[in-house]
Structures are given as structure tokens and as C-alpha cells.
N, C-alpha and C. Protein backbone atom coordinates (compact mmCIF):
# COMPACT_ATOMS: atom_id res chain seq x y z
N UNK A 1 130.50 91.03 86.35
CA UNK A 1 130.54 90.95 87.78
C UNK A 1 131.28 89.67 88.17
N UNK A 2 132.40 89.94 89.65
CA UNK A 2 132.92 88.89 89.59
C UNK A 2 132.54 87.86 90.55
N UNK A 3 132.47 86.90 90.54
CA UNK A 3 131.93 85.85 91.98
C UNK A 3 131.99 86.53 93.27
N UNK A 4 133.02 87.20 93.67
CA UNK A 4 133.39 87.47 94.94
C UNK A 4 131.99 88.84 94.73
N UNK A 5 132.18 89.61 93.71
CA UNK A 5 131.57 90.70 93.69
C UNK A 5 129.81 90.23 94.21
N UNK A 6 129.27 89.02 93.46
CA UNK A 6 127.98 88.52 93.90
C UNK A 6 128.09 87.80 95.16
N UNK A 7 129.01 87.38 95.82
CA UNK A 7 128.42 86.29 96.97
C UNK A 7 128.83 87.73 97.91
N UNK A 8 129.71 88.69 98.21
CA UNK A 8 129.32 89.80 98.81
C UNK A 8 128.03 90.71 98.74
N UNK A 9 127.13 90.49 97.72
CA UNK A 9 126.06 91.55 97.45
C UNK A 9 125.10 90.01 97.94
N UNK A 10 125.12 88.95 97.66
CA UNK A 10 124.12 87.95 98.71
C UNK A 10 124.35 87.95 100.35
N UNK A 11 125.75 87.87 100.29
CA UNK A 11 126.19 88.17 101.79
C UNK A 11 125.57 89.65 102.77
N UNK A 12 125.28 90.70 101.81
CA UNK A 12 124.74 91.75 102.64
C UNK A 12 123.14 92.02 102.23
N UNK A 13 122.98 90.94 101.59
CA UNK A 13 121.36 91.47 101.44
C UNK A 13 121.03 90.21 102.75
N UNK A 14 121.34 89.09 103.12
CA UNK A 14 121.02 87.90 103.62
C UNK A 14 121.21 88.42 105.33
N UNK A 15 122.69 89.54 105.42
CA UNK A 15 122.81 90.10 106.50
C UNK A 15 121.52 91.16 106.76
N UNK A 16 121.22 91.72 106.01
CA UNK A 16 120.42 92.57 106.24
C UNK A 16 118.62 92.13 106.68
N UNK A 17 118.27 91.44 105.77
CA UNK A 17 117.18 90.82 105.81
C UNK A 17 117.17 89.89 107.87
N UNK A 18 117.97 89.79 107.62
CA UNK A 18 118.45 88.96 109.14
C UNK A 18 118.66 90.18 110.25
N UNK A 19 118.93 91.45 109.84
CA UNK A 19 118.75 92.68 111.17
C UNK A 19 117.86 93.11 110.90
N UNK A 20 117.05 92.89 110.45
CA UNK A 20 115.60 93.56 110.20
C UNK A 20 114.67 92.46 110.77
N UNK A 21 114.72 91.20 110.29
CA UNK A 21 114.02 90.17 110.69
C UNK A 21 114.19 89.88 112.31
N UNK A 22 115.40 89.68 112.57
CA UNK A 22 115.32 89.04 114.02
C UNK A 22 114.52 89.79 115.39
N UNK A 23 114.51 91.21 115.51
CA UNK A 23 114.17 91.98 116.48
C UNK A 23 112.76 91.37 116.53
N UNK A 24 111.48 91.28 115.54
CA UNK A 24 110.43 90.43 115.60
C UNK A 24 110.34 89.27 115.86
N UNK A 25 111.70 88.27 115.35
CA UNK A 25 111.29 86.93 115.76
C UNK A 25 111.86 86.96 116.98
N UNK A 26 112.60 87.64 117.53
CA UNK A 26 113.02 87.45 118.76
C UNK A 26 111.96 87.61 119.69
N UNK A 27 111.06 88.73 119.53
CA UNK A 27 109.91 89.44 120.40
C UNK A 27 108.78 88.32 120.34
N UNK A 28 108.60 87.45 119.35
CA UNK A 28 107.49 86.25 119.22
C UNK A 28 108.33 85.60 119.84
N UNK A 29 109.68 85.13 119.97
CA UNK A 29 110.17 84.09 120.97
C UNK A 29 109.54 83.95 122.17
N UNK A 30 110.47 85.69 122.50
CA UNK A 30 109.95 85.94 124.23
C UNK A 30 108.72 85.15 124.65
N UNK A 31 107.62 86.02 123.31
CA UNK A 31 106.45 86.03 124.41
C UNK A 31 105.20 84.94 124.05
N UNK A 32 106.44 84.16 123.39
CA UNK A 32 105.54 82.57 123.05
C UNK A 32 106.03 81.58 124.62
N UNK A 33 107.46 82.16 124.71
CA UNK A 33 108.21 81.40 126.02
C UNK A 33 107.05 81.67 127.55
N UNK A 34 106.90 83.18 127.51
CA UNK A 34 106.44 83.34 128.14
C UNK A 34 104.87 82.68 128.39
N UNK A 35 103.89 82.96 127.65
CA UNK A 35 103.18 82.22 127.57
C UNK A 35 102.77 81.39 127.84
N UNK A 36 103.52 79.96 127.15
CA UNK A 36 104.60 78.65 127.46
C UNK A 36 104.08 78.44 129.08
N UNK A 37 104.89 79.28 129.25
CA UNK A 37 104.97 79.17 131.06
C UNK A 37 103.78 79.13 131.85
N UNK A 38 103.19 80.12 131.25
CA UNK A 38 101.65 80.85 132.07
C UNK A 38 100.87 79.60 132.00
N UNK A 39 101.10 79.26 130.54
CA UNK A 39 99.53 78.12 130.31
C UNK A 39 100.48 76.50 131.20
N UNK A 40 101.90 76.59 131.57
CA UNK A 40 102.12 75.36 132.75
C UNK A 40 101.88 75.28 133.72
N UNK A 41 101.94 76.72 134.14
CA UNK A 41 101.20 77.25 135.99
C UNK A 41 100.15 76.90 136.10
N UNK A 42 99.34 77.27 135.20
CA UNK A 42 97.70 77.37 135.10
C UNK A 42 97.15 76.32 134.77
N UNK A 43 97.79 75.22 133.86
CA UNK A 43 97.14 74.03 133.30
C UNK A 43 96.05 74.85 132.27
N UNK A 44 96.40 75.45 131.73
CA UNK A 44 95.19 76.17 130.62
C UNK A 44 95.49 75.74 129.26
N UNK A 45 95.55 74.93 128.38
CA UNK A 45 95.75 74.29 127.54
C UNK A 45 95.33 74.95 126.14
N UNK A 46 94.31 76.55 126.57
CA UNK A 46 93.70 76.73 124.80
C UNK A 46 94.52 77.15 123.78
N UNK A 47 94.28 77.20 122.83
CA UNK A 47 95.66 77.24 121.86
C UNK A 47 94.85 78.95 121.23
N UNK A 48 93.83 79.21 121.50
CA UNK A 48 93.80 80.56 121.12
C UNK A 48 94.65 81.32 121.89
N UNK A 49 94.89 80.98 123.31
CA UNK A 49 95.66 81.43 124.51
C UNK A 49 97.37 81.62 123.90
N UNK A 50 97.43 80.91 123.47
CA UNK A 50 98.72 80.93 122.77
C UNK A 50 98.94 81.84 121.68
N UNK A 51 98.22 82.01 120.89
CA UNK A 51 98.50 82.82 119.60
C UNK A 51 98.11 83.83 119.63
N UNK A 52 96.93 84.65 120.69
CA UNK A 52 96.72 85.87 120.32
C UNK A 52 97.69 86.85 120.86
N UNK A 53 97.97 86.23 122.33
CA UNK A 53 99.48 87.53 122.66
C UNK A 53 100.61 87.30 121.68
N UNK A 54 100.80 86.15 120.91
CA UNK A 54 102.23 86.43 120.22
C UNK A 54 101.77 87.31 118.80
N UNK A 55 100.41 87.26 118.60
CA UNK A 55 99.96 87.62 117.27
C UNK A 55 100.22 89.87 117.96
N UNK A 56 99.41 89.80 118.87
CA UNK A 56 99.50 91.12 119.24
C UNK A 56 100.99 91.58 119.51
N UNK A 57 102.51 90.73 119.90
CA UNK A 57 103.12 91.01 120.56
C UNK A 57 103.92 91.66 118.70
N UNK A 58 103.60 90.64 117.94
CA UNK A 58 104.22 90.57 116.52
C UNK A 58 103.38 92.24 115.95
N UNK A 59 102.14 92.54 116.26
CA UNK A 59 101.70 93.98 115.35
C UNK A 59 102.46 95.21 116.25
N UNK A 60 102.66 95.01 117.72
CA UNK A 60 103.61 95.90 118.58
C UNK A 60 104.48 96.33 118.18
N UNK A 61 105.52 95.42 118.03
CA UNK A 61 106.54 95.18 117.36
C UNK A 61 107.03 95.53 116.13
N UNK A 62 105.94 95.40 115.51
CA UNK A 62 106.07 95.68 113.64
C UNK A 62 105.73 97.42 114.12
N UNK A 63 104.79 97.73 114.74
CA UNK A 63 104.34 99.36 114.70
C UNK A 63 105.50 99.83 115.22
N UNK A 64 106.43 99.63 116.51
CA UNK A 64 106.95 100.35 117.07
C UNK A 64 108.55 100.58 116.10
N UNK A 65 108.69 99.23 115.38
CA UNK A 65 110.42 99.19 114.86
C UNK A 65 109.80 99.61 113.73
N UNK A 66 108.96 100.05 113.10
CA UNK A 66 108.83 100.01 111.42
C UNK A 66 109.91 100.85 111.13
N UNK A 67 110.06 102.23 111.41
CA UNK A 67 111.12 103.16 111.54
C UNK A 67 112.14 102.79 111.14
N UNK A 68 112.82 102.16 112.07
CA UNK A 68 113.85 101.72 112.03
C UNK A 68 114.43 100.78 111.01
N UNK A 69 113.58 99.68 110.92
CA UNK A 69 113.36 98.62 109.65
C UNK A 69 113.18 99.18 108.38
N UNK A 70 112.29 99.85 108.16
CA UNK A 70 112.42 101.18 106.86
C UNK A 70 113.83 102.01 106.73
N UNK A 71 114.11 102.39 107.88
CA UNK A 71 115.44 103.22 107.36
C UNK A 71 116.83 101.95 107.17
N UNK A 72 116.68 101.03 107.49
CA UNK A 72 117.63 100.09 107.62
C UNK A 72 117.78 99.37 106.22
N UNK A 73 116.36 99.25 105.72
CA UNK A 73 115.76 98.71 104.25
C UNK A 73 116.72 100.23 103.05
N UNK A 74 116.53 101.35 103.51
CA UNK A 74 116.75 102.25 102.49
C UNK A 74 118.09 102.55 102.88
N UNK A 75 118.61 102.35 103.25
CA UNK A 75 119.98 102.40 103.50
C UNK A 75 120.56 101.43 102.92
N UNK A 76 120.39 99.92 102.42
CA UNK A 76 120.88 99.19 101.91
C UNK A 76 120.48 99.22 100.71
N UNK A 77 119.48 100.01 100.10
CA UNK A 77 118.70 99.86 98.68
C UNK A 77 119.52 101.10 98.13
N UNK A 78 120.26 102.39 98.85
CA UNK A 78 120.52 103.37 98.46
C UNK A 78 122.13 102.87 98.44
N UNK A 79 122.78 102.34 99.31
CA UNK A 79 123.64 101.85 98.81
C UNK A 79 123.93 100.94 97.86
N UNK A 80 123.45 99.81 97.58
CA UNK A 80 122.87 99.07 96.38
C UNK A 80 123.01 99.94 95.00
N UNK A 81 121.95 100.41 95.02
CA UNK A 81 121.72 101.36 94.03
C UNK A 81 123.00 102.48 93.46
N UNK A 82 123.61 102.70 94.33
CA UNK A 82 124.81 104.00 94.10
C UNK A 82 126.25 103.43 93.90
N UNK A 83 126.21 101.62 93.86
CA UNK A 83 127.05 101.14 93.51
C UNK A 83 126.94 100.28 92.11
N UNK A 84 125.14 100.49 91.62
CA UNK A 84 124.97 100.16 89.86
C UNK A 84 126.20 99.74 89.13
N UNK A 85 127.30 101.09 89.21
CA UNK A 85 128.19 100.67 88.01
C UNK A 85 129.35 100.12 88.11
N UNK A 86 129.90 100.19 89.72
CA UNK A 86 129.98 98.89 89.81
C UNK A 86 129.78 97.38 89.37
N UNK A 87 128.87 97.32 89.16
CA UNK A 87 128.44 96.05 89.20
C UNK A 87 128.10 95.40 87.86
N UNK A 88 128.07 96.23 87.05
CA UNK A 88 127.80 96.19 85.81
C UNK A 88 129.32 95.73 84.88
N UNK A 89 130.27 96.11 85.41
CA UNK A 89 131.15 95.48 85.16
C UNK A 89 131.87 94.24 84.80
């Protein structure tokens, strides 16, 4: 295998891991920002206040994209895989 051949197969596993990953960390962004906000209006300071909507916003999130994240995962493992001899080279 040649250099170019491995820093392209790190390059699309690192891409991939990163479109699968971000849609969640993006959704804990939101709704930590949001949050954020609520507990400045309010002066409400508890820190359980903080973590349980991002904790719920993160199992939402994971239930509703799993789909998608699974087929996104096997799509890169099936391509992976069907290029073996490739790589063996």
C-alpha cells in the first residue's frame, strides 16, 4: 500500500466519523446555547438545569438519526471492504 493510498483511507474514515459525529454535537451545541440563555434570564444557576435537556436533547438525537448514521457507517465499511484488494497491494 502506497502512502497516498493510506492517508486517503485516514482521510475518509476521519471524514466520515466527522458526518456522523457532528449532527449530535451540533444538536448539544444548540441546546446547551439555548439553555445558556434561559438560566441568564432567570438567574437560575443549577447545573442539573444544564445537563439534563442537553443529556435528553443528545438520546433524541441519537434515536431519531440512528438510521441514517448506520446507513452512513455501512456504506463506508462496504466500500472499505470491496476495495480489500486493493489495498493489499
Amino acid at each position: 500500500m502506497s502512502a497516498d493510498l493510506a492517508i486517503e483511507l485516514a482521510r475518509q474514515a476521519f471524514l466520515t466519523s466527522l458526518w456522523v459525529g457532528a449532527p449530535i454535537l451540533l444538536l448539544g451545541f444548540a441546546v446547551g446555547v439555548i439553555v445558556s440563555i434561559v438560566q441568564i434570564l432567570t438567574s437560575m444557576q443549577d447545573p442539573a438545569f444544564n445537563a439534563i435537556p442537553r443529556l435528553a436533547a443528545f438520546l433524541v438525537g441519537i434515536l431519531l438519526l440512528m438510521p441514517w448514521m448506520t446507513e452512513r457507517l455501512v456504506s463506508y465499511t462496504t466500500t472499505l471492504f470491496s476495495n480489500l484488494g486493493r489495498y493489499a497491494r
